[in-house]
PDB file of N, CA and C in Angstrom:
ATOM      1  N   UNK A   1      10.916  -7.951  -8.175  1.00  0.00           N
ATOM      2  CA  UNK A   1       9.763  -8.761  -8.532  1.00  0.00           C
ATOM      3  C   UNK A   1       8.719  -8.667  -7.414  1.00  0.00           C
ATOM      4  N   UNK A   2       7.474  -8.435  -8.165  1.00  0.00           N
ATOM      5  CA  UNK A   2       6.480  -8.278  -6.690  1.00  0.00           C
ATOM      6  C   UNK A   2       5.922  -9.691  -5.885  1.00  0.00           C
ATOM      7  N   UNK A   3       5.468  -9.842  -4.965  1.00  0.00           N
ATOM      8  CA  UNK A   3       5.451 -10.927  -4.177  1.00  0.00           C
ATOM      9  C   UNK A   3       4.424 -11.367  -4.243  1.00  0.00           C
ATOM     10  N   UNK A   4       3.577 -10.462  -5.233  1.00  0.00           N
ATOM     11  CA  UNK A   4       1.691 -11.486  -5.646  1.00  0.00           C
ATOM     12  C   UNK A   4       1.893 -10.937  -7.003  1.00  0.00           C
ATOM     13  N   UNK A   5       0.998 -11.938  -8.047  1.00  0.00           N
ATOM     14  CA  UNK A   5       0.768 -11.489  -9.097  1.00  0.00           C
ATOM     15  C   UNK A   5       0.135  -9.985  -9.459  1.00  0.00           C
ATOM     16  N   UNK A   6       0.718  -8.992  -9.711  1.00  0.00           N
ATOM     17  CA  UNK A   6      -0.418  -7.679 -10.636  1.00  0.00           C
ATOM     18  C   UNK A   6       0.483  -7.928 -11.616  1.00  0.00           C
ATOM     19  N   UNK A   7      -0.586  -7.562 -12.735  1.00  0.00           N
ATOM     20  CA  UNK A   7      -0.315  -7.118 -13.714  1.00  0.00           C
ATOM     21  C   UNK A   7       0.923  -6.011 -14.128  1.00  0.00           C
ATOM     22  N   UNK A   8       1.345  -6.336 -14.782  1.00  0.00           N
ATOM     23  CA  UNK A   8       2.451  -5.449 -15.560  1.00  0.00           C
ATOM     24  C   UNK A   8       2.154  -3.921 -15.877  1.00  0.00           C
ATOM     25  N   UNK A   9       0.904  -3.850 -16.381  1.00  0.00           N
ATOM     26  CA  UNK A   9       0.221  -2.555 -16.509  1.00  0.00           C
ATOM     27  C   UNK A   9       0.002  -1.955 -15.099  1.00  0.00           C
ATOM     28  N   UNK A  10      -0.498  -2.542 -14.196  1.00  0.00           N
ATOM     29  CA  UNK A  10      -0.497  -1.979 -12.594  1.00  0.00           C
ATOM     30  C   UNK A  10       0.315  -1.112 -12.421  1.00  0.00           C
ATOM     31  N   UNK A  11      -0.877   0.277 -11.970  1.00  0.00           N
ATOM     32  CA  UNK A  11       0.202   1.083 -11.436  1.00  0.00           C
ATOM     33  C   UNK A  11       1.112   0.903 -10.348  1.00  0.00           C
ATOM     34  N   UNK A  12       1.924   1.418 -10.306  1.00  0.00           N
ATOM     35  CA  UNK A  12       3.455   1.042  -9.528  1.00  0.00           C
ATOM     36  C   UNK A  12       4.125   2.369  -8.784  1.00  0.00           C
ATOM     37  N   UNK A  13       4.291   3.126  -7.477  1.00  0.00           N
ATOM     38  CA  UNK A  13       5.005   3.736  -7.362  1.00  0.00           C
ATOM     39  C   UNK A  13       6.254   3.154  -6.455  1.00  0.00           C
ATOM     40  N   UNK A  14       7.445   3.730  -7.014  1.00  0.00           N
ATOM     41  CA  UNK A  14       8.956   3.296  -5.828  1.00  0.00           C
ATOM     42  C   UNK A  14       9.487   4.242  -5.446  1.00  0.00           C
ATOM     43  N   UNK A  15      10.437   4.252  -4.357  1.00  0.00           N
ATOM     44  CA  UNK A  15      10.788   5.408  -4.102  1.00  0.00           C
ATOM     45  C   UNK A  15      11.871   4.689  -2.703  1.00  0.00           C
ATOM     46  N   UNK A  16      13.360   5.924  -2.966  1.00  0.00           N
ATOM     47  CA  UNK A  16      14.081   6.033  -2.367  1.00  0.00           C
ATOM     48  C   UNK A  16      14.073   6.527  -0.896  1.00  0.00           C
ATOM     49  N   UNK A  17      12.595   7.104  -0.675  1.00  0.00           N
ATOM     50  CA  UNK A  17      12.430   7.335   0.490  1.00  0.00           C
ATOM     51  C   UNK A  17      11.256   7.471   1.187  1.00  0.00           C
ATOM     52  N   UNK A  18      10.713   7.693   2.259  1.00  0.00           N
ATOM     53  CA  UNK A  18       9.510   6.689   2.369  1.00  0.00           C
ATOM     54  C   UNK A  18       8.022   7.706   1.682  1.00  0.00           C
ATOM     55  N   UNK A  19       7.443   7.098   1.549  1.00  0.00           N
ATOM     56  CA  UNK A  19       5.981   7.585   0.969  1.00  0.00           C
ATOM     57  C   UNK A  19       4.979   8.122   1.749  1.00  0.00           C
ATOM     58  N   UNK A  20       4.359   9.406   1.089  1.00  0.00           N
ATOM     59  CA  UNK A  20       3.516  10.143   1.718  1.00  0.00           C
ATOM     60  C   UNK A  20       2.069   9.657   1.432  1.00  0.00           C
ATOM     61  N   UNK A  21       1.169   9.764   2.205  1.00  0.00           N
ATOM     62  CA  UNK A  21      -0.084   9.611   2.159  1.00  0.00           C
ATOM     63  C   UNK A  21      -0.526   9.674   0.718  1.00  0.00           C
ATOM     64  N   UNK A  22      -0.341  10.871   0.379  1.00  0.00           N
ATOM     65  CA  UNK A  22      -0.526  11.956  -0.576  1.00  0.00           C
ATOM     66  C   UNK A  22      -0.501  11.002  -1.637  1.00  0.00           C
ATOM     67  N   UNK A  23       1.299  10.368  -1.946  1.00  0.00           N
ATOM     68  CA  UNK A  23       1.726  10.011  -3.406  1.00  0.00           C
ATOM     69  C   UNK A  23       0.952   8.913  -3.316  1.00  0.00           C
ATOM     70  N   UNK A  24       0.452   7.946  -2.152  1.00  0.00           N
ATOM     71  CA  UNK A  24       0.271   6.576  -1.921  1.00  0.00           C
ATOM     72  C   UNK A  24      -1.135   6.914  -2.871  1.00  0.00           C
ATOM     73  N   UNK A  25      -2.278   7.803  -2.199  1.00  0.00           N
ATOM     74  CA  UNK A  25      -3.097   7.936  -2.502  1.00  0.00           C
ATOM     75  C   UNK A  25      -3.755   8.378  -4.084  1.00  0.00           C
ATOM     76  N   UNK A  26      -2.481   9.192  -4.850  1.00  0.00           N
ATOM     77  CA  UNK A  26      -2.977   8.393  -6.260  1.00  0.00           C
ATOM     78  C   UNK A  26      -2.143   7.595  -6.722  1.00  0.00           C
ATOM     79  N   UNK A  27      -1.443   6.831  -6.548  1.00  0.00           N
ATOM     80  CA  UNK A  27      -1.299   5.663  -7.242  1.00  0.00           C
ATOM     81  C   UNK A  27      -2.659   4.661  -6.335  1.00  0.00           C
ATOM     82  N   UNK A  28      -2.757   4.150  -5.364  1.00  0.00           N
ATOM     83  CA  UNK A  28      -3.620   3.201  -4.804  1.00  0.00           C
ATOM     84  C   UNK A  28      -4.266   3.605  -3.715  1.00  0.00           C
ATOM     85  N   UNK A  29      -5.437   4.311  -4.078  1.00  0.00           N
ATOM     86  CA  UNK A  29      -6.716   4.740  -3.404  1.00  0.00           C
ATOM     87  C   UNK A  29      -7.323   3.881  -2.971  1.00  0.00           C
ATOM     88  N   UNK A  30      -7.326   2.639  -2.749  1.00  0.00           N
ATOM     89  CA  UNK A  30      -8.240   1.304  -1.995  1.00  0.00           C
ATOM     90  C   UNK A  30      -7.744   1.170  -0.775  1.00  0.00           C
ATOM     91  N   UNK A  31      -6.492   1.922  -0.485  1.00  0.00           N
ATOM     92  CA  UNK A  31      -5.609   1.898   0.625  1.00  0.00           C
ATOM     93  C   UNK A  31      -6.271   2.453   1.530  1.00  0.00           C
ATOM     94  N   UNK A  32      -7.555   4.055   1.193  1.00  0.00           N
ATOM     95  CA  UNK A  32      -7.441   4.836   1.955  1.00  0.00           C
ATOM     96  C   UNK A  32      -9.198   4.285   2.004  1.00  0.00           C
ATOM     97  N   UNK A  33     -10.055   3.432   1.652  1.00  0.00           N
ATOM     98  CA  UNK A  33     -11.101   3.059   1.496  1.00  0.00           C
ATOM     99  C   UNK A  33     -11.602   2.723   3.412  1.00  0.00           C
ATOM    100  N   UNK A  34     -12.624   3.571   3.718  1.00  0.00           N
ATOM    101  CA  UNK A  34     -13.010   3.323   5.211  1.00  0.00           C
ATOM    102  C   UNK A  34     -14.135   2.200   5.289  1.00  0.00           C
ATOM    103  N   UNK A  35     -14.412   1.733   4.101  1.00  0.00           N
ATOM    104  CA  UNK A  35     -15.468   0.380   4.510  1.00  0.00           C
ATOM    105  C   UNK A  35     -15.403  -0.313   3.319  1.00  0.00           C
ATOM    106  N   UNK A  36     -16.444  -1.627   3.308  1.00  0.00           N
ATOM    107  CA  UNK A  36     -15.983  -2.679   2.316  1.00  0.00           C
ATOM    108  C   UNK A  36     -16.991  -2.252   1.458  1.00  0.00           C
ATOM    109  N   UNK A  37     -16.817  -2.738   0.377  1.00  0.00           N
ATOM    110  CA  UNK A  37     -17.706  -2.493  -0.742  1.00  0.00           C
ATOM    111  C   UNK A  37     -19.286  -2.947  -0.563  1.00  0.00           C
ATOM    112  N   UNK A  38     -20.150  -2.486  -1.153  1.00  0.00           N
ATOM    113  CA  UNK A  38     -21.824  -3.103  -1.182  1.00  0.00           C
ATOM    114  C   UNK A  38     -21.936  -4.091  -1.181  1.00  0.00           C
ATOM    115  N   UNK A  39     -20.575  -5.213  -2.009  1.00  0.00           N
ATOM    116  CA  UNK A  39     -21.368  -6.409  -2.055  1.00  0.00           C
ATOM    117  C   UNK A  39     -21.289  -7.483  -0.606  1.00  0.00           C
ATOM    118  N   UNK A  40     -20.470  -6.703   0.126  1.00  0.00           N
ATOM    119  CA  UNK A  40     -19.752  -7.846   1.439  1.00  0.00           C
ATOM    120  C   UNK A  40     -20.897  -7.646   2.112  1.00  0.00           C
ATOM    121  N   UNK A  41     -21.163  -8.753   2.902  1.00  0.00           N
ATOM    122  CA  UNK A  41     -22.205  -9.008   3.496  1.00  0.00           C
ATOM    123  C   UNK A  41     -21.966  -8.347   5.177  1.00  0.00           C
ATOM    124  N   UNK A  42     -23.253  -8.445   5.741  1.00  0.00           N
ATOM    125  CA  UNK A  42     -22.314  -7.664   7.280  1.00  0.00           C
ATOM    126  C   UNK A  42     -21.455  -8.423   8.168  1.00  0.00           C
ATOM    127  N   UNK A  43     -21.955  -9.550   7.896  1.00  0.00           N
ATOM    128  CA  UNK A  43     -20.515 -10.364   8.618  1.00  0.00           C
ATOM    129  C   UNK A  43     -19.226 -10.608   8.228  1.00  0.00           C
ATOM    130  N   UNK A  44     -19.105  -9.999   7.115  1.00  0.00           N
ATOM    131  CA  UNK A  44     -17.535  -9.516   6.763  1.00  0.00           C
ATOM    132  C   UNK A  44     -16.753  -8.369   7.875  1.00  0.00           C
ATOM    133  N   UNK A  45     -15.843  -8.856   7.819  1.00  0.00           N
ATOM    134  CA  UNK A  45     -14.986  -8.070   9.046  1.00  0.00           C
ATOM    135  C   UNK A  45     -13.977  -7.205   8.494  1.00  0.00           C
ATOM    136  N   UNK A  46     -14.377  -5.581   8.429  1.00  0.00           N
ATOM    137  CA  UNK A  46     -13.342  -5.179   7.274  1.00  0.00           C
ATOM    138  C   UNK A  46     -12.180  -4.360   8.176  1.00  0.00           C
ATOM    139  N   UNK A  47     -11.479  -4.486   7.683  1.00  0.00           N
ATOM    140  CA  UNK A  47     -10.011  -3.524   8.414  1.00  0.00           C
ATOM    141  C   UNK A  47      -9.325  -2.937   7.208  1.00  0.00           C
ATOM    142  N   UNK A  48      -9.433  -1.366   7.155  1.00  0.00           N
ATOM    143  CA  UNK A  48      -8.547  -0.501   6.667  1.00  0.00           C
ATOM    144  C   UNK A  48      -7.679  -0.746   6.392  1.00  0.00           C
ATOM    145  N   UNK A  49      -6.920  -0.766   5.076  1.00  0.00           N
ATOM    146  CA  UNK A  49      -5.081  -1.226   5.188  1.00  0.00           C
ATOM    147  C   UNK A  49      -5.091   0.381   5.463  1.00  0.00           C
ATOM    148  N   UNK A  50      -5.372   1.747   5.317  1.00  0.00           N
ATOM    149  CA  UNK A  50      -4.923   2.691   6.097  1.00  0.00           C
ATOM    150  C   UNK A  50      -4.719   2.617   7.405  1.00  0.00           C
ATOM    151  N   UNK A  51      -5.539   2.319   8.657  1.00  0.00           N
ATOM    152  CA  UNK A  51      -5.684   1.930   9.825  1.00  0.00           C
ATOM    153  C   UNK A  51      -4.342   1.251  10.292  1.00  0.00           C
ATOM    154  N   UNK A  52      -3.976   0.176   9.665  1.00  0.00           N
ATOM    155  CA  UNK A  52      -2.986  -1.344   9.217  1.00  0.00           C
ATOM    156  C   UNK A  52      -1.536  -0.175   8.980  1.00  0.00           C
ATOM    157  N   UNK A  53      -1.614   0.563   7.805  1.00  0.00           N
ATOM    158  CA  UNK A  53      -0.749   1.337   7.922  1.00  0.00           C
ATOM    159  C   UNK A  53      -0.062   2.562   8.844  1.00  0.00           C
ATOM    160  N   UNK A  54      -1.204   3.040   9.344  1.00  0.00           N
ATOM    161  CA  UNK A  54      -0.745   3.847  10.569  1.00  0.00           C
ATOM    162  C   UNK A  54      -0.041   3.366  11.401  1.00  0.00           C
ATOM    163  N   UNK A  55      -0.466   2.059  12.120  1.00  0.00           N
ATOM    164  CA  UNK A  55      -0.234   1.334  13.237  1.00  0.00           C
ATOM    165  C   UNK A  55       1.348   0.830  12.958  1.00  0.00           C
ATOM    166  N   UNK A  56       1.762   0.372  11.801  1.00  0.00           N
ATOM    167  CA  UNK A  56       2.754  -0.184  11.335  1.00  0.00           C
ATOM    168  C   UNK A  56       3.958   1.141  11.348  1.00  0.00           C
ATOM    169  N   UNK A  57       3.530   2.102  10.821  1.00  0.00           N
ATOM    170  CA  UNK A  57       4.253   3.404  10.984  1.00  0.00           C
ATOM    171  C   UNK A  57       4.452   3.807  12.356  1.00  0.00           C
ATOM    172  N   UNK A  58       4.161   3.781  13.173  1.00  0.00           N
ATOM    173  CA  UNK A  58       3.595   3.932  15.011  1.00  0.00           C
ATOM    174  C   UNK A  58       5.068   2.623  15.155  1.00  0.00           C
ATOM    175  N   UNK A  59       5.493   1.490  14.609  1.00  0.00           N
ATOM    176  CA  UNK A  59       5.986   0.507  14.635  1.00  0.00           C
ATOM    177  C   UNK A  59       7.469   0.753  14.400  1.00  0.00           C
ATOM    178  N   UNK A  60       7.488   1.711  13.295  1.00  0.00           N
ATOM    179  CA  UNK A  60       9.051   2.037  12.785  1.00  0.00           C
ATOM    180  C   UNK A  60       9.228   1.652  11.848  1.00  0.00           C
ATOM    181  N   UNK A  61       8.158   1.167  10.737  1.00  0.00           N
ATOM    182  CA  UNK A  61       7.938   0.668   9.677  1.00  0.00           C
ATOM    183  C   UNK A  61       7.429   1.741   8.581  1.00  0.00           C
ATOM    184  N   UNK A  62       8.232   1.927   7.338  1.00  0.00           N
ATOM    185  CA  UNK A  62       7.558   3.144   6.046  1.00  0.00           C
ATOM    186  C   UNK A  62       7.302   2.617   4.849  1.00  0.00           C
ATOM    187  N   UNK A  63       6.580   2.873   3.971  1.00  0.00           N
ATOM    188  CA  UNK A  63       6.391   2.598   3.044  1.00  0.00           C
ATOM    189  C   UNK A  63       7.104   2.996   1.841  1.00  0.00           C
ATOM    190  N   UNK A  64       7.824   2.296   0.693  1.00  0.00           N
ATOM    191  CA  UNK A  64       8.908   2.629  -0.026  1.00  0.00           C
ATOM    192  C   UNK A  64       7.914   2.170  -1.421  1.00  0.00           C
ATOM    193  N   UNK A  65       6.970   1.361  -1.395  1.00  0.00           N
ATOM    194  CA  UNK A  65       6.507   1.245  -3.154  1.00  0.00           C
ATOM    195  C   UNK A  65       5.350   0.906  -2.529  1.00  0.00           C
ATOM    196  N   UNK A  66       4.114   1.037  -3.376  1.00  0.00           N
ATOM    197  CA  UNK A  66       2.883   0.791  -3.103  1.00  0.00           C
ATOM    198  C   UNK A  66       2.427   0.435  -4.928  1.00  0.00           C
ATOM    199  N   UNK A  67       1.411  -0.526  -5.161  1.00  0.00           N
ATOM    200  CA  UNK A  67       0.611  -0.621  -6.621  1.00  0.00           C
ATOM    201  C   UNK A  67      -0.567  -1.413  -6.049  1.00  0.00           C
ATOM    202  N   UNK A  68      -1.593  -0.896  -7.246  1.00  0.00           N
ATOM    203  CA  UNK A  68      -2.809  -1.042  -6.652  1.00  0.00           C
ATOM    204  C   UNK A  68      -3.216  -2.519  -8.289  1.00  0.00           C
ATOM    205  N   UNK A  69      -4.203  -3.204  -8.555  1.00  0.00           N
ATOM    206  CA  UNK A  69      -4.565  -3.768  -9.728  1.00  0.00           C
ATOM    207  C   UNK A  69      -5.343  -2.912 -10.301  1.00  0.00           C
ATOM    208  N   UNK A  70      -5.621  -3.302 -11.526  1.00  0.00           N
ATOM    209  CA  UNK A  70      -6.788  -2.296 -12.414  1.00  0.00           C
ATOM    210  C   UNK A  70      -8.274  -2.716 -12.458  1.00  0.00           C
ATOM    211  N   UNK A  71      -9.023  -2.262 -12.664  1.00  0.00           N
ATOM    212  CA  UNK A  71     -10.663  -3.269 -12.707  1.00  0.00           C
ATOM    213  C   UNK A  71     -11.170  -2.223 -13.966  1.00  0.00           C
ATOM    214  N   UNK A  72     -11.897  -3.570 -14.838  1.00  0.00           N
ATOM    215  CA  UNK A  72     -12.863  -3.109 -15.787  1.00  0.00           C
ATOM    216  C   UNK A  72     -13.837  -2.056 -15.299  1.00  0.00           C
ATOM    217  N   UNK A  73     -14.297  -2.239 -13.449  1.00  0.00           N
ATOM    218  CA  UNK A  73     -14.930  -1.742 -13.159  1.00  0.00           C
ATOM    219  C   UNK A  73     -14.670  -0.544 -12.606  1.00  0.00           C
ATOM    220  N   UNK A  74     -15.698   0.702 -12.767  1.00  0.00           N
ATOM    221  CA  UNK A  74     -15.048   1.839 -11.835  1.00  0.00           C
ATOM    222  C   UNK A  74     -15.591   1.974 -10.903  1.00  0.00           C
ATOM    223  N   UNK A  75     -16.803   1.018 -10.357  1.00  0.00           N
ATOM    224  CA  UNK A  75     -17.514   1.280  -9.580  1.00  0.00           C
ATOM    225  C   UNK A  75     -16.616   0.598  -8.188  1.00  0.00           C
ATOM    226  N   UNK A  76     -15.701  -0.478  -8.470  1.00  0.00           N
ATOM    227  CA  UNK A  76     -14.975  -1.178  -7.854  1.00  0.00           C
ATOM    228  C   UNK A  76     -13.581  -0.584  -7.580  1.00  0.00           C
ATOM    229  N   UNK A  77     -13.072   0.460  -8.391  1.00  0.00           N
ATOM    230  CA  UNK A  77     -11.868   0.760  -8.238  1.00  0.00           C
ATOM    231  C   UNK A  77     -11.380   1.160  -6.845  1.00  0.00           C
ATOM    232  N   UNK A  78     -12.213   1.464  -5.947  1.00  0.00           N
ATOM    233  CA  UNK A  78     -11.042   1.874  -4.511  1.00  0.00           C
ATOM    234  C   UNK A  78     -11.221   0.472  -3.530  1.00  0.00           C
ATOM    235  N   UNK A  79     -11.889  -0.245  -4.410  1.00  0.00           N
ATOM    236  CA  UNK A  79     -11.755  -1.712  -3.829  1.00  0.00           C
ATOM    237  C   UNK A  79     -11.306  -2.628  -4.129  1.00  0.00           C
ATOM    238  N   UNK A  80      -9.689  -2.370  -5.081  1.00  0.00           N
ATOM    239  CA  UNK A  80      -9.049  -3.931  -6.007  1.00  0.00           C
ATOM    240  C   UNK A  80      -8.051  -3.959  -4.971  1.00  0.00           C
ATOM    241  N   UNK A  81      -7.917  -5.272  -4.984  1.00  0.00           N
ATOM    242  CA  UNK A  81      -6.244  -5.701  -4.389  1.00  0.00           C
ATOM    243  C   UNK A  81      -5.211  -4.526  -4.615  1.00  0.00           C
ATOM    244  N   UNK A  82      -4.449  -4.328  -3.398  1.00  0.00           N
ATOM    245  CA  UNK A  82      -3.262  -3.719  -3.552  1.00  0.00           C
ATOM    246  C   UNK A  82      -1.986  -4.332  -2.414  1.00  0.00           C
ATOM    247  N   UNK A  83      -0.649  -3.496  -2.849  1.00  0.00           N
ATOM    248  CA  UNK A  83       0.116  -3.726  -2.081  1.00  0.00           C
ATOM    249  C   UNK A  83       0.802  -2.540  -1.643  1.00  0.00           C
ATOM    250  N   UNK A  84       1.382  -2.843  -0.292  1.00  0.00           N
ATOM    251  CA  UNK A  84       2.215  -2.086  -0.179  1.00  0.00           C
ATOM    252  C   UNK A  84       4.033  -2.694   0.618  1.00  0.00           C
ATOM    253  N   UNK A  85       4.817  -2.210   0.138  1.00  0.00           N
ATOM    254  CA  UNK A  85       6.198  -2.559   0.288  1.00  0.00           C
ATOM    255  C   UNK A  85       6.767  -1.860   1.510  1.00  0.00           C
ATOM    256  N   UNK A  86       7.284  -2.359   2.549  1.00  0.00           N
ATOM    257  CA  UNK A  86       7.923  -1.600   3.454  1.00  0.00           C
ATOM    258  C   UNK A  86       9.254  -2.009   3.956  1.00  0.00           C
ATOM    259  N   UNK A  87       9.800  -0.671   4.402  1.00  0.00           N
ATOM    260  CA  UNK A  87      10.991  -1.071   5.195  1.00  0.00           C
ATOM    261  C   UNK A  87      11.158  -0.394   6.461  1.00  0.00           C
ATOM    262  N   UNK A  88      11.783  -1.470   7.749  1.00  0.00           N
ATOM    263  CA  UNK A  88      11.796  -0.727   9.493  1.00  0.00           C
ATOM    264  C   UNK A  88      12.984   0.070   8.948  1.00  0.00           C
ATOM    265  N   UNK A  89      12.483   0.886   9.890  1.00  0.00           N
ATOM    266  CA  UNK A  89      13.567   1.992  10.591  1.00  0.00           C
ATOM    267  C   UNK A  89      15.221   1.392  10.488  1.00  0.00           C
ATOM    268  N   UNK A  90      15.438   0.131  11.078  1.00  0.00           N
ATOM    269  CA  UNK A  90      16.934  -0.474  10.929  1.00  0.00           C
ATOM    270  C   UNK A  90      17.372  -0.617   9.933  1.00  0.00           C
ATOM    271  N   UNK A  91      16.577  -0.629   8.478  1.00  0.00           N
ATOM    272  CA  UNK A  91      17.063  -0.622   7.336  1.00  0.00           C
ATOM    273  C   UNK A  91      17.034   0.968   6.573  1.00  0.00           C
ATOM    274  N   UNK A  92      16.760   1.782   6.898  1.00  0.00           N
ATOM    275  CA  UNK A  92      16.562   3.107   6.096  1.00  0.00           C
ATOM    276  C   UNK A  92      17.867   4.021   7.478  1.00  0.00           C
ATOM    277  N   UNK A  93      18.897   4.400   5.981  1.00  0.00           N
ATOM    278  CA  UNK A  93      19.917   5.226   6.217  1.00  0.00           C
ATOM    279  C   UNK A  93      19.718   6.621   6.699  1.00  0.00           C
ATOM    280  N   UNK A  94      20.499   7.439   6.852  1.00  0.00           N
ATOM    281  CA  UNK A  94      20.610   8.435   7.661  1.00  0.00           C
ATOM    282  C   UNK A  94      20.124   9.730   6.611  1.00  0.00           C
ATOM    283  N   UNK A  95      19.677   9.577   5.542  1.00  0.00           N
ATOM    284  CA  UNK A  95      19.523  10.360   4.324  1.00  0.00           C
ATOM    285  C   UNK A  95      18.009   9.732   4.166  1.00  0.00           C
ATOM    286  N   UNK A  96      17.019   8.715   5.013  1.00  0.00           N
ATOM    287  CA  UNK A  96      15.810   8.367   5.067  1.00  0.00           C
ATOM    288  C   UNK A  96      15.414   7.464   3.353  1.00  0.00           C
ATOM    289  N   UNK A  97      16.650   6.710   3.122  1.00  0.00           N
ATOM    290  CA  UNK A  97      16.736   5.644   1.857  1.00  0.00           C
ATOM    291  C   UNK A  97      16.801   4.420   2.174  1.00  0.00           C
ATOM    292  N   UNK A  98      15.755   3.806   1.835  1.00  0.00           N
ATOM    293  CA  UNK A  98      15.969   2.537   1.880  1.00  0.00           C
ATOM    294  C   UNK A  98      17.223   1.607   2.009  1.00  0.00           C
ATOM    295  N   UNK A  99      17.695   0.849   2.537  1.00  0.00           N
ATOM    296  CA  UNK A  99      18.905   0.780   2.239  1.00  0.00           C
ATOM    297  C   UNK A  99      18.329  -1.252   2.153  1.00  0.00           C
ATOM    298  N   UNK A 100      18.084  -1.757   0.685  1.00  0.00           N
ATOM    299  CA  UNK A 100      18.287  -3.206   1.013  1.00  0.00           C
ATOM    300  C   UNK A 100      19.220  -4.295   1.369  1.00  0.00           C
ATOM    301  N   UNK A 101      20.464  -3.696   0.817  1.00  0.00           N
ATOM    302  CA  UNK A 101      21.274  -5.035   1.404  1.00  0.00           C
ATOM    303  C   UNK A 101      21.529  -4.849   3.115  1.00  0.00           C
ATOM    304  N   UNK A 102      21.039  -4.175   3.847  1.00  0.00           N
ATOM    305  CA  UNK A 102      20.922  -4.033   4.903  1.00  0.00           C
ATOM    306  C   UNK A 102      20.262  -5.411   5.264  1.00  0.00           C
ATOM    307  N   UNK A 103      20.804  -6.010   6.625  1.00  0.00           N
ATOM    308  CA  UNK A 103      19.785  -7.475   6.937  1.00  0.00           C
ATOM    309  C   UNK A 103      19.024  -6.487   8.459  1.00  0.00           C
TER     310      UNK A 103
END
């Protein structure tokens, strides 16, 4: 079960082992978005979840599922809510699988 509401239709990728830029990037392209949309004003303070993700990877932390929401709009699409799912290094087995019942 995901830990914020998307939609059911939301694309969704999972995976047994951790995720490449690549796959992240078409399922949820807002991930890889380097500034905020037209409408944020300049005193909005924007931070990359790519940036967010590097740093976290640098950490010992990978990404195992990522889904992005859908928008009526396409002008908005690399700017909807998304998520991404991770697991540290202490939980991913020797075969680079997630392993959850791991604490």
């Amino acid at each position: 079960m995901l830990a914020s509401r998307f939609a059911s239709r939301s694309p969704v990728l999972r995976s047994d082992s951790p995720l490449s830029d690549d796959q992240i990037h078409r399922v949820a392209p807002s991930i890889f978005v380097d500034a905020p949309h037209e409408s944020r004003s300049q005193r909005y303070a924007y931070i990359p979840t790519a940036t967010v993700l590097t740093e976290l990877r640098k950490e010992g932390f990978q990404p195992f599922m990522v889904t992005q929401t859908r928008t009526r709009h396409e002008d908005r699409r690399d700017y909807t809510k998304h998520m991404i799912r991770l697991h540290h290094a202490s939980q991913i087995n020797a075969r680079g699988e997630a392993n959850d019942n791991e604490i």
